[in-house]
N, C-alpha and C. Protein backbone atom coordinates (compact mmCIF):
# COMPACT_ATOMS: atom_id res chain seq x y z
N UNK A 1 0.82 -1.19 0.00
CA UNK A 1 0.00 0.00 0.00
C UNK A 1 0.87 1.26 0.00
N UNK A 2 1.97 1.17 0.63
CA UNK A 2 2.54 2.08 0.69
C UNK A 2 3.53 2.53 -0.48
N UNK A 3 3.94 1.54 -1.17
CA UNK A 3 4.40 1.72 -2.54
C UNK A 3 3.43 2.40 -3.69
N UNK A 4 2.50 2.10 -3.44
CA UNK A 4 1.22 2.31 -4.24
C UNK A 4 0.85 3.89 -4.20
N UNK A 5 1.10 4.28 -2.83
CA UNK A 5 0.84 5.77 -2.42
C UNK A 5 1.85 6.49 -3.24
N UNK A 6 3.18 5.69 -3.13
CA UNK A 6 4.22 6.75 -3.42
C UNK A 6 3.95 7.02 -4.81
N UNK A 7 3.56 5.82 -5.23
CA UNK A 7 3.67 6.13 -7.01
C UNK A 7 2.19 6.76 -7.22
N UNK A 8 1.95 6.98 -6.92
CA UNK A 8 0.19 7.91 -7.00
C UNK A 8 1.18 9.03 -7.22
N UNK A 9 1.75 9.82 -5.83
CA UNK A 9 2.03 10.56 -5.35
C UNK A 9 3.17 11.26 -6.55
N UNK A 10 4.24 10.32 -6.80
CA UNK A 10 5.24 10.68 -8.26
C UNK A 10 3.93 11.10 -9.71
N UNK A 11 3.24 10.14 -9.26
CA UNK A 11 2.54 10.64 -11.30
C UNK A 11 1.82 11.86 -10.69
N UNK A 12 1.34 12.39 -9.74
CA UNK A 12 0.31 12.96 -9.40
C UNK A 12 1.24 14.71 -9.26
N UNK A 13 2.54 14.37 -8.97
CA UNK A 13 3.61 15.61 -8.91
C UNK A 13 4.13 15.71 -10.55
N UNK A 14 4.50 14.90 -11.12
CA UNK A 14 4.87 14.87 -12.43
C UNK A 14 3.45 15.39 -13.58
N UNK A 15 2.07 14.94 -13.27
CA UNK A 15 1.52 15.53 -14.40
C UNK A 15 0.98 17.09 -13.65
N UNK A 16 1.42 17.63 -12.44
CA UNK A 16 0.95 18.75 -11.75
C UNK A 16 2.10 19.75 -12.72
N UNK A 17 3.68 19.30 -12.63
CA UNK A 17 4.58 19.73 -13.49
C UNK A 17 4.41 20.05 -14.86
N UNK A 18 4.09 18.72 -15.33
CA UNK A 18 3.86 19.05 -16.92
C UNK A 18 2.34 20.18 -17.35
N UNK A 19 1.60 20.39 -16.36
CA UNK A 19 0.30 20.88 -16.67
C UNK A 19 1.08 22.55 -16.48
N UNK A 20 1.55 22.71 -15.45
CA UNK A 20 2.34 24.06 -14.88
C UNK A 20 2.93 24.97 -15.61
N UNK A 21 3.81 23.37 -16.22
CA UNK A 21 5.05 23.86 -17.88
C UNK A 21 3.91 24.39 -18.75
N UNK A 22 3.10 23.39 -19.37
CA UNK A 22 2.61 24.10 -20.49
C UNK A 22 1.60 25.66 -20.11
N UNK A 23 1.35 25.69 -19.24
CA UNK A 23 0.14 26.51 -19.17
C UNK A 23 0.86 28.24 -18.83
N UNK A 24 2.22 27.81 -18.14
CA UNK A 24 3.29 28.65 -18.27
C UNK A 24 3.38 29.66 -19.37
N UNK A 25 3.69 28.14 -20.35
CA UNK A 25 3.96 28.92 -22.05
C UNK A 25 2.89 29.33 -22.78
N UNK A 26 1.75 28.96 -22.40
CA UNK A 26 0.68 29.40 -22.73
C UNK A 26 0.39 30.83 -22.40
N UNK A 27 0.74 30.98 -21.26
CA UNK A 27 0.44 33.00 -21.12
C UNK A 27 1.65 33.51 -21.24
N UNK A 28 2.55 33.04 -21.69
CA UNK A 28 3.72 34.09 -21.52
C UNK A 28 3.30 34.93 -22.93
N UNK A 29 4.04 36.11 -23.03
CA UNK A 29 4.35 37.18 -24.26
C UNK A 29 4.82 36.72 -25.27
N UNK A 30 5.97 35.78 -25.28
CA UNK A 30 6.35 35.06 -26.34
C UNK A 30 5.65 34.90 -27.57
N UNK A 31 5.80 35.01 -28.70
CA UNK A 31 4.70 34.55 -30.03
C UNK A 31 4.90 33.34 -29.87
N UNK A 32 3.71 32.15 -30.05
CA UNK A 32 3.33 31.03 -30.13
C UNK A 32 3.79 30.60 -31.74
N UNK A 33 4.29 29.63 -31.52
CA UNK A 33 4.90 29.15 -32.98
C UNK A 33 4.21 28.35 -33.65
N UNK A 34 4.23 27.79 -35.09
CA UNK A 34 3.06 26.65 -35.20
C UNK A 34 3.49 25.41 -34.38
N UNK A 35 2.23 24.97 -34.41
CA UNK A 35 2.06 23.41 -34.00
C UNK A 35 2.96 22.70 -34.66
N UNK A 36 3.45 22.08 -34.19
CA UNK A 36 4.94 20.82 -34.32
C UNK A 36 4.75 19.39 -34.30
N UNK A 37 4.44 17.92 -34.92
CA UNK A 37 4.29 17.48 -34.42
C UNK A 37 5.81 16.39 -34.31
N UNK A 38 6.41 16.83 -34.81
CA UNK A 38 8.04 16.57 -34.53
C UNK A 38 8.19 16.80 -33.29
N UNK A 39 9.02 15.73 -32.13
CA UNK A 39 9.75 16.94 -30.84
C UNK A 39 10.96 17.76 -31.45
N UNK A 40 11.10 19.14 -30.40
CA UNK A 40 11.88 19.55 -30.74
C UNK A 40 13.78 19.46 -30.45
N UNK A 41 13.73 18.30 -30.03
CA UNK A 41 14.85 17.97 -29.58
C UNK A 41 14.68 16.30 -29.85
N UNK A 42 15.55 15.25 -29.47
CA UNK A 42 15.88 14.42 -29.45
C UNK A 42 16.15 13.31 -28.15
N UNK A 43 16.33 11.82 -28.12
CA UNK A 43 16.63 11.45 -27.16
C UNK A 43 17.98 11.85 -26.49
N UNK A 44 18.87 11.75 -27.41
CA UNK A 44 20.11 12.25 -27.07
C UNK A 44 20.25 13.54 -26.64
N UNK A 45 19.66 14.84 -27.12
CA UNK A 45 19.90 16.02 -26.42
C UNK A 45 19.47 15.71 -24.88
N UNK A 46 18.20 14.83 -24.60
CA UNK A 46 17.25 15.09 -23.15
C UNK A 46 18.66 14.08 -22.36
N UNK A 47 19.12 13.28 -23.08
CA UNK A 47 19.78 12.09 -21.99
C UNK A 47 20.91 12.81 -22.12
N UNK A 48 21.82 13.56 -22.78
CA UNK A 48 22.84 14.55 -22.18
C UNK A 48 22.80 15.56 -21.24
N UNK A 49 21.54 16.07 -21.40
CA UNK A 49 21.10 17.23 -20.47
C UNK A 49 20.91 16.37 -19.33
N UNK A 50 20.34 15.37 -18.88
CA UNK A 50 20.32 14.54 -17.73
C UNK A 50 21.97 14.21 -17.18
N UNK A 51 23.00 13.88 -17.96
CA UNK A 51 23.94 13.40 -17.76
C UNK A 51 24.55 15.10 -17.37
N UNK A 52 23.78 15.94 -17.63
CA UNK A 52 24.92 17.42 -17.29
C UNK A 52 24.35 17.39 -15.23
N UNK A 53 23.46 17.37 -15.20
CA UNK A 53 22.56 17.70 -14.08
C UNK A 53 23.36 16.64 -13.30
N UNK A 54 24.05 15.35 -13.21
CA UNK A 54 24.52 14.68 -12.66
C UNK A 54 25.92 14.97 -12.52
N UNK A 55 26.33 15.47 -13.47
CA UNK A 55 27.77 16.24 -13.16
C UNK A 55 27.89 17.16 -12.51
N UNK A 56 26.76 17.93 -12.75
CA UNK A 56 26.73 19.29 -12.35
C UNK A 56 27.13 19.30 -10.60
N UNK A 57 25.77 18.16 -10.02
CA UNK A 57 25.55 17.60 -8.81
C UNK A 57 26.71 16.98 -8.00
N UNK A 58 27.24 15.90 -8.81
CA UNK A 58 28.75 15.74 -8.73
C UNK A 58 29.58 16.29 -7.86
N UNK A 59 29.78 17.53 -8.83
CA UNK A 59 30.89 18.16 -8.74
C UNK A 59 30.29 19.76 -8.02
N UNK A 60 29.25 19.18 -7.46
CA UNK A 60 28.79 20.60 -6.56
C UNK A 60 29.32 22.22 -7.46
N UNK A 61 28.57 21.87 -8.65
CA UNK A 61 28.70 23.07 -9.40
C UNK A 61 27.45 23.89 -9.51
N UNK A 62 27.19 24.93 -8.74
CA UNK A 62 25.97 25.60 -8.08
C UNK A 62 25.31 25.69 -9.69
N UNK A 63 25.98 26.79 -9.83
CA UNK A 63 25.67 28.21 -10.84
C UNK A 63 24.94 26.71 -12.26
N UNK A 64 25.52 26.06 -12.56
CA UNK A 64 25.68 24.78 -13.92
C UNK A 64 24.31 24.28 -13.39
N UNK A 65 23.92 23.84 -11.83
CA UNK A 65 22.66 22.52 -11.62
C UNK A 65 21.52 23.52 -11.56
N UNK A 66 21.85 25.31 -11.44
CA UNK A 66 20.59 26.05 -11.09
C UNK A 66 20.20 26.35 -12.54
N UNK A 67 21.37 26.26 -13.70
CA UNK A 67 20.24 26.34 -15.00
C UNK A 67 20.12 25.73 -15.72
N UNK A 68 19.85 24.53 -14.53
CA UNK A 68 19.31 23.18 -15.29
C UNK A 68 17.73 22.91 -15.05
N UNK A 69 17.78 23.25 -14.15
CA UNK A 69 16.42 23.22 -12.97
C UNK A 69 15.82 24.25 -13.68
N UNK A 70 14.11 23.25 -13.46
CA UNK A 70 13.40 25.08 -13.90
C UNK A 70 12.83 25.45 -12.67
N UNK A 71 12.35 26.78 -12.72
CA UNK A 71 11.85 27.70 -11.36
C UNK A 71 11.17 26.75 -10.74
N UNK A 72 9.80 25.78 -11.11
CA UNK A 72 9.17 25.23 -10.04
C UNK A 72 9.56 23.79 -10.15
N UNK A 73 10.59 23.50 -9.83
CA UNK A 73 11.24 22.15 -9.93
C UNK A 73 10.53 21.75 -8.62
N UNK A 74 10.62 19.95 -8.69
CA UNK A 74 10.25 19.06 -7.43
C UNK A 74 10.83 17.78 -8.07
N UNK A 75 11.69 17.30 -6.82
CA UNK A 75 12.20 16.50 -6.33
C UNK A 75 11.60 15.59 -5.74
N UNK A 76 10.90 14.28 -6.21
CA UNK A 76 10.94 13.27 -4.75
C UNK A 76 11.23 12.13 -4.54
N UNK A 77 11.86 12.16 -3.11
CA UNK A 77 12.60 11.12 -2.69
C UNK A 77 12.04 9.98 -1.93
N UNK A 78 12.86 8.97 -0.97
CA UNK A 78 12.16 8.66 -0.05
C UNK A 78 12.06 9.18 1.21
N UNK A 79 12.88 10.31 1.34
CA UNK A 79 13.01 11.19 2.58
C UNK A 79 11.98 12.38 2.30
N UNK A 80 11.63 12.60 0.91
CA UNK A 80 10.58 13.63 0.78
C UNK A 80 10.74 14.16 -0.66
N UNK A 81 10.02 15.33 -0.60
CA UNK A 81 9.47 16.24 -1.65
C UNK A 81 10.00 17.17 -1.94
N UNK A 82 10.95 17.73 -2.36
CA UNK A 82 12.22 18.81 -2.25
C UNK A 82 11.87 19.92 -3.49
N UNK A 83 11.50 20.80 -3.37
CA UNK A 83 11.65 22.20 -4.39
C UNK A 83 13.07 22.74 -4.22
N UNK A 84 13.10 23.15 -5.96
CA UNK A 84 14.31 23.77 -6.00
C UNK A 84 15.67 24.22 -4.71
N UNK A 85 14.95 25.04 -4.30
CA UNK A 85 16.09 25.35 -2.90
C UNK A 85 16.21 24.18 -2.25
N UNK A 86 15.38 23.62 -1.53
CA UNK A 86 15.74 22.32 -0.87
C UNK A 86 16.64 21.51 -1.64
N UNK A 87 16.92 21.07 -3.01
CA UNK A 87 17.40 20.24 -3.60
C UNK A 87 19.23 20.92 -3.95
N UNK A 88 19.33 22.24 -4.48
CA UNK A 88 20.64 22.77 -4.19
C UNK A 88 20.99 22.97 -3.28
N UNK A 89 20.04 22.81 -1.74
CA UNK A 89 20.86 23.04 -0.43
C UNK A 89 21.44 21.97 -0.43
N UNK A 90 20.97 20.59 -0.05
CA UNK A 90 20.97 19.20 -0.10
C UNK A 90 22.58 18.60 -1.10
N UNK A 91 23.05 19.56 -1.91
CA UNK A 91 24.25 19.36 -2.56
C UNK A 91 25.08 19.37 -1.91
N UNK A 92 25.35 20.27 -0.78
CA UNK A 92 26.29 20.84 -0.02
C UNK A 92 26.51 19.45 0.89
N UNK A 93 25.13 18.47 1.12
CA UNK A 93 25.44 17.21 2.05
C UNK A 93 25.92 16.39 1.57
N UNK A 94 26.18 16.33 0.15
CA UNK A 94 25.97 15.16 -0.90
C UNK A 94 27.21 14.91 -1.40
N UNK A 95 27.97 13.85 -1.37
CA UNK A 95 29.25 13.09 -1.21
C UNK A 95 29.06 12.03 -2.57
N UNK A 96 28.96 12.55 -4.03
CA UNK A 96 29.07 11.39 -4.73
C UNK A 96 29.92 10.97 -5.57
N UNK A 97 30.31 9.95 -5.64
CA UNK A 97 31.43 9.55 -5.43
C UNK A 97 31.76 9.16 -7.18
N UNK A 98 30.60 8.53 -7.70
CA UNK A 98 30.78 7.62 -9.05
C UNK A 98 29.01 7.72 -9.29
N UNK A 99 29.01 7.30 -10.16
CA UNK A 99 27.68 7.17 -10.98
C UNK A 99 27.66 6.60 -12.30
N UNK A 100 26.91 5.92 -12.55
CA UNK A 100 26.14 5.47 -14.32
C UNK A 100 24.63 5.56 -14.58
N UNK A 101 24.31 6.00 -15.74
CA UNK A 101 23.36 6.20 -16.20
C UNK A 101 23.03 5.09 -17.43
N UNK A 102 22.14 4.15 -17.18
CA UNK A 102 22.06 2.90 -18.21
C UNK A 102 20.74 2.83 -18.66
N UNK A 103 20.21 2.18 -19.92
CA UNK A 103 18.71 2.02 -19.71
C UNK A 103 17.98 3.14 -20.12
N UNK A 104 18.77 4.16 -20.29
CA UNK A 104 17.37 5.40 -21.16
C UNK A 104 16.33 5.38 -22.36
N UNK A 105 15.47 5.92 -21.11
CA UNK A 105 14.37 6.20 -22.39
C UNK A 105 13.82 7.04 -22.10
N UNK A 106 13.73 8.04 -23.74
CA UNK A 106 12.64 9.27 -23.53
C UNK A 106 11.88 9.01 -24.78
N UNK A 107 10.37 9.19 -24.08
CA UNK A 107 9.39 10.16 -24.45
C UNK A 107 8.86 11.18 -24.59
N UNK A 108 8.15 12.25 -25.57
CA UNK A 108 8.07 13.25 -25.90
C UNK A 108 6.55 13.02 -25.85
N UNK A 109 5.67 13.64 -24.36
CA UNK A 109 4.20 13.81 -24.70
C UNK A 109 4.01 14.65 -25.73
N UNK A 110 4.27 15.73 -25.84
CA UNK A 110 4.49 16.52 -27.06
C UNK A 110 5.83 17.16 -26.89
N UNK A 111 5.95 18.34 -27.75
CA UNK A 111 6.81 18.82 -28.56
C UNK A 111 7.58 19.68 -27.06
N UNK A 112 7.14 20.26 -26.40
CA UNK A 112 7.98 20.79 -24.95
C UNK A 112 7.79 19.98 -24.15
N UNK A 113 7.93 18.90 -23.93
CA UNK A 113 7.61 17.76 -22.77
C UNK A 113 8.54 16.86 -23.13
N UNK A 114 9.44 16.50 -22.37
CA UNK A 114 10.24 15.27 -22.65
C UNK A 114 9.93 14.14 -21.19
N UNK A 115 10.40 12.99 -21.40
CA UNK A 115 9.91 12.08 -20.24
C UNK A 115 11.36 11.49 -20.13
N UNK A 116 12.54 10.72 -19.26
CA UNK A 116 13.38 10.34 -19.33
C UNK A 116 12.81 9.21 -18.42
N UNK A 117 12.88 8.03 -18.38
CA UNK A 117 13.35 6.95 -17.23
C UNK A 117 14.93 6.48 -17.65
N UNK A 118 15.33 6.14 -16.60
CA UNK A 118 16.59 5.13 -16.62
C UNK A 118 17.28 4.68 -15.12
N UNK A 119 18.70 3.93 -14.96
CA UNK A 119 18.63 3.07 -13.92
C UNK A 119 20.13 3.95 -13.78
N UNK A 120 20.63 4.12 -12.29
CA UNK A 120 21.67 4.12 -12.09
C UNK A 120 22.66 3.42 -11.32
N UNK A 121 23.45 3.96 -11.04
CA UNK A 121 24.78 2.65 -10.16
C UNK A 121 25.08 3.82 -9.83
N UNK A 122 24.95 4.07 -8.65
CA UNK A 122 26.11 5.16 -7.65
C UNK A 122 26.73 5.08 -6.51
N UNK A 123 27.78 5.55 -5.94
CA UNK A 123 28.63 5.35 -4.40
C UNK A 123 28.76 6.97 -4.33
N UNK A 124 28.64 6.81 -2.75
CA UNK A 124 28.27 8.45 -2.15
C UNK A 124 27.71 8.33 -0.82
N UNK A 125 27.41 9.29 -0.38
CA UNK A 125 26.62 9.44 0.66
C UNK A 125 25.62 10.55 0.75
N UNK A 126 24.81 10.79 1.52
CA UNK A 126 23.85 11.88 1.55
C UNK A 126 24.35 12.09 2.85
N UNK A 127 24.29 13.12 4.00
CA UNK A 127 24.41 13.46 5.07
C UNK A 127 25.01 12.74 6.07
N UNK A 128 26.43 11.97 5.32
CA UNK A 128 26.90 11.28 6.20
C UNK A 128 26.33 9.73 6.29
N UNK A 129 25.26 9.44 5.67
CA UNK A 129 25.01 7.92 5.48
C UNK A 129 25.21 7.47 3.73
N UNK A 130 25.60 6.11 3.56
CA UNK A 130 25.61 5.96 2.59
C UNK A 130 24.57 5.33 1.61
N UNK A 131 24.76 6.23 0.37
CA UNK A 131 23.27 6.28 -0.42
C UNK A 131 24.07 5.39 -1.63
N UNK A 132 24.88 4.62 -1.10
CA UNK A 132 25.29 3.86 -2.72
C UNK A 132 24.39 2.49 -3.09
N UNK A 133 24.55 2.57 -4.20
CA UNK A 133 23.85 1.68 -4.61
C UNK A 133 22.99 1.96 -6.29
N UNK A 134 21.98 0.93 -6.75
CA UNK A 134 20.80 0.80 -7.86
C UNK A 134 19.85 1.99 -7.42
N UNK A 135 19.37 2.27 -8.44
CA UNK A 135 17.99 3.25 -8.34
C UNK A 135 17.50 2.72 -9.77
N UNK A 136 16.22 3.52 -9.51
CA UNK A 136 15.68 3.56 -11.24
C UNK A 136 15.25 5.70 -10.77
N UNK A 137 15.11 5.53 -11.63
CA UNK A 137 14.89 7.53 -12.01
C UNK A 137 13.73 7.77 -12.77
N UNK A 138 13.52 9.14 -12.67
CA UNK A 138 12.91 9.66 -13.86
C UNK A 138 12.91 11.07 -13.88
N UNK A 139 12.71 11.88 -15.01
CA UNK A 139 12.99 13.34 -14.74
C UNK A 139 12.14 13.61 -15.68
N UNK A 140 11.70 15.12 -16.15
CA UNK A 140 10.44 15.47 -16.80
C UNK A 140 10.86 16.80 -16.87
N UNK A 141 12.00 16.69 -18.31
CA UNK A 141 12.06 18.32 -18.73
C UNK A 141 10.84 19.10 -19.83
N UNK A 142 11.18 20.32 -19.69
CA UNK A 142 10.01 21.53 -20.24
C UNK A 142 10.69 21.79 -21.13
N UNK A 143 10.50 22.13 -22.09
CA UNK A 143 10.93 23.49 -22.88
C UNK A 143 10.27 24.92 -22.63
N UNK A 144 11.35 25.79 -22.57
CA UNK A 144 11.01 27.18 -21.96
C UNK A 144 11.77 28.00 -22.72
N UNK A 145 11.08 28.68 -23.87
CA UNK A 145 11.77 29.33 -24.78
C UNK A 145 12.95 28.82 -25.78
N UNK A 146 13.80 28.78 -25.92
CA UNK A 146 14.87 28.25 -26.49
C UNK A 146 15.82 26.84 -25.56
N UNK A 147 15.22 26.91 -24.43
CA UNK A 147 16.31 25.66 -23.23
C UNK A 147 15.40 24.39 -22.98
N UNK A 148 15.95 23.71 -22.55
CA UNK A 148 15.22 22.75 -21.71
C UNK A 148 15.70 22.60 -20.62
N UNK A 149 14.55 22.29 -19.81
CA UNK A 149 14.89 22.69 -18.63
C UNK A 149 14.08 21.48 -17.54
N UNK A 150 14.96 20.90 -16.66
CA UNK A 150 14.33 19.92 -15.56
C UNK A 150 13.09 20.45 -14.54
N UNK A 151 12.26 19.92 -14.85
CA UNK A 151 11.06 20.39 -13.43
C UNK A 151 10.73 19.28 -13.12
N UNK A 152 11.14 18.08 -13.03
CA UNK A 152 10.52 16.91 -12.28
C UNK A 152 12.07 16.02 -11.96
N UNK A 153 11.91 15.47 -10.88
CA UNK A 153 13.00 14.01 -11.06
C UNK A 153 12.62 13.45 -9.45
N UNK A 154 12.78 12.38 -9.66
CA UNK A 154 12.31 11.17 -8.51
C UNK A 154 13.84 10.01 -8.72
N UNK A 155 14.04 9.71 -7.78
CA UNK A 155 15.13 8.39 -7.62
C UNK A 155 14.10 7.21 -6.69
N UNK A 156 14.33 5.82 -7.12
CA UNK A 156 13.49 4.93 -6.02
C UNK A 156 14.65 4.15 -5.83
N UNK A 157 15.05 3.57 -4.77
CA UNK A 157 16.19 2.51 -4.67
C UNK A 157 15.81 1.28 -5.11
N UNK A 158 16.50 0.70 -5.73
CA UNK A 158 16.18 -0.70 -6.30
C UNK A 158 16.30 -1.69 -5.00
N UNK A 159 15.01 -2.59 -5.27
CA UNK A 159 15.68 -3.56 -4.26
C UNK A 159 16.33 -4.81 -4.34
């Protein structure tokens, strides 16, 4: 039951995100471009941009993971639900050591919506305990003008 909650709880933050993103671009000033039904990017651009956000994190590179993130980013973990600030404070605890990214896949609900799942292998710690180990992921970038940009990501530990 309690697995069940969490994953309510991930799709239920992830399509709150994607509804946010678009409706965003919907009132901004920007001229609206035509309808696309191409994405505008690729798997490979979204799974590099994922692989920057992990370096970024890494290597506790502030200024690089904050314009990766978009303004109403959320994070969740099994310790919780982290917005933006919570998640670049949380760097400063974060000891990682190694990482891989295996297993990608993106989807494009449409044309500013990308979907990433994939699995990692990492050694590290979070606050002094160690967080090494399997996960599976997922992240849920926007397009916002010319960038893409992360507003969703969840880690679950594999068991």
């Amino acid at each position: 039951m309690n697995r069940q909650l969490s994953l309510l709880c991930v799709v239920l933050i992830a399509t709150n995100t994607m509804c946010r993103a678009q409706t965003d671009s919907e009132l901004s000033d920007e001229p609206s471009a035509a309808p696309s039904t191409a994405p505008v990017a690729d798997a490979g651009t979204i799974t590099d941009l994922e692989e920057s956000v992990w370096k970024a994190y890494k290597n506790k590179q502030l200024r690089s993971l904050q314009g990766l993130l978009y303004k109403t980013y959320y994070g969740v973990y099994a310790d919780g639900i982290k917005m933006l600030e919570m998640e670049v404070a949380d760097m400063d605890k974060t000891n990682l050591d190694n990482y891989t990214l295996t297993d990608a896949q993106v989807e494009f609900p449409n044309a500013n919506v990308a979907v990433i799942t994939y699995k990692t292998s990492q050694g590290g710690t979070f606050d002094g305990k160690d967080v090494s180990g399997k996960y599976y992921n997922e992240s849920v970038w926007v397009k916002k003008g010319n960038r893409w940009l992360n507003a969703f990501h969840t880690a679950i530990k594999a068991k």
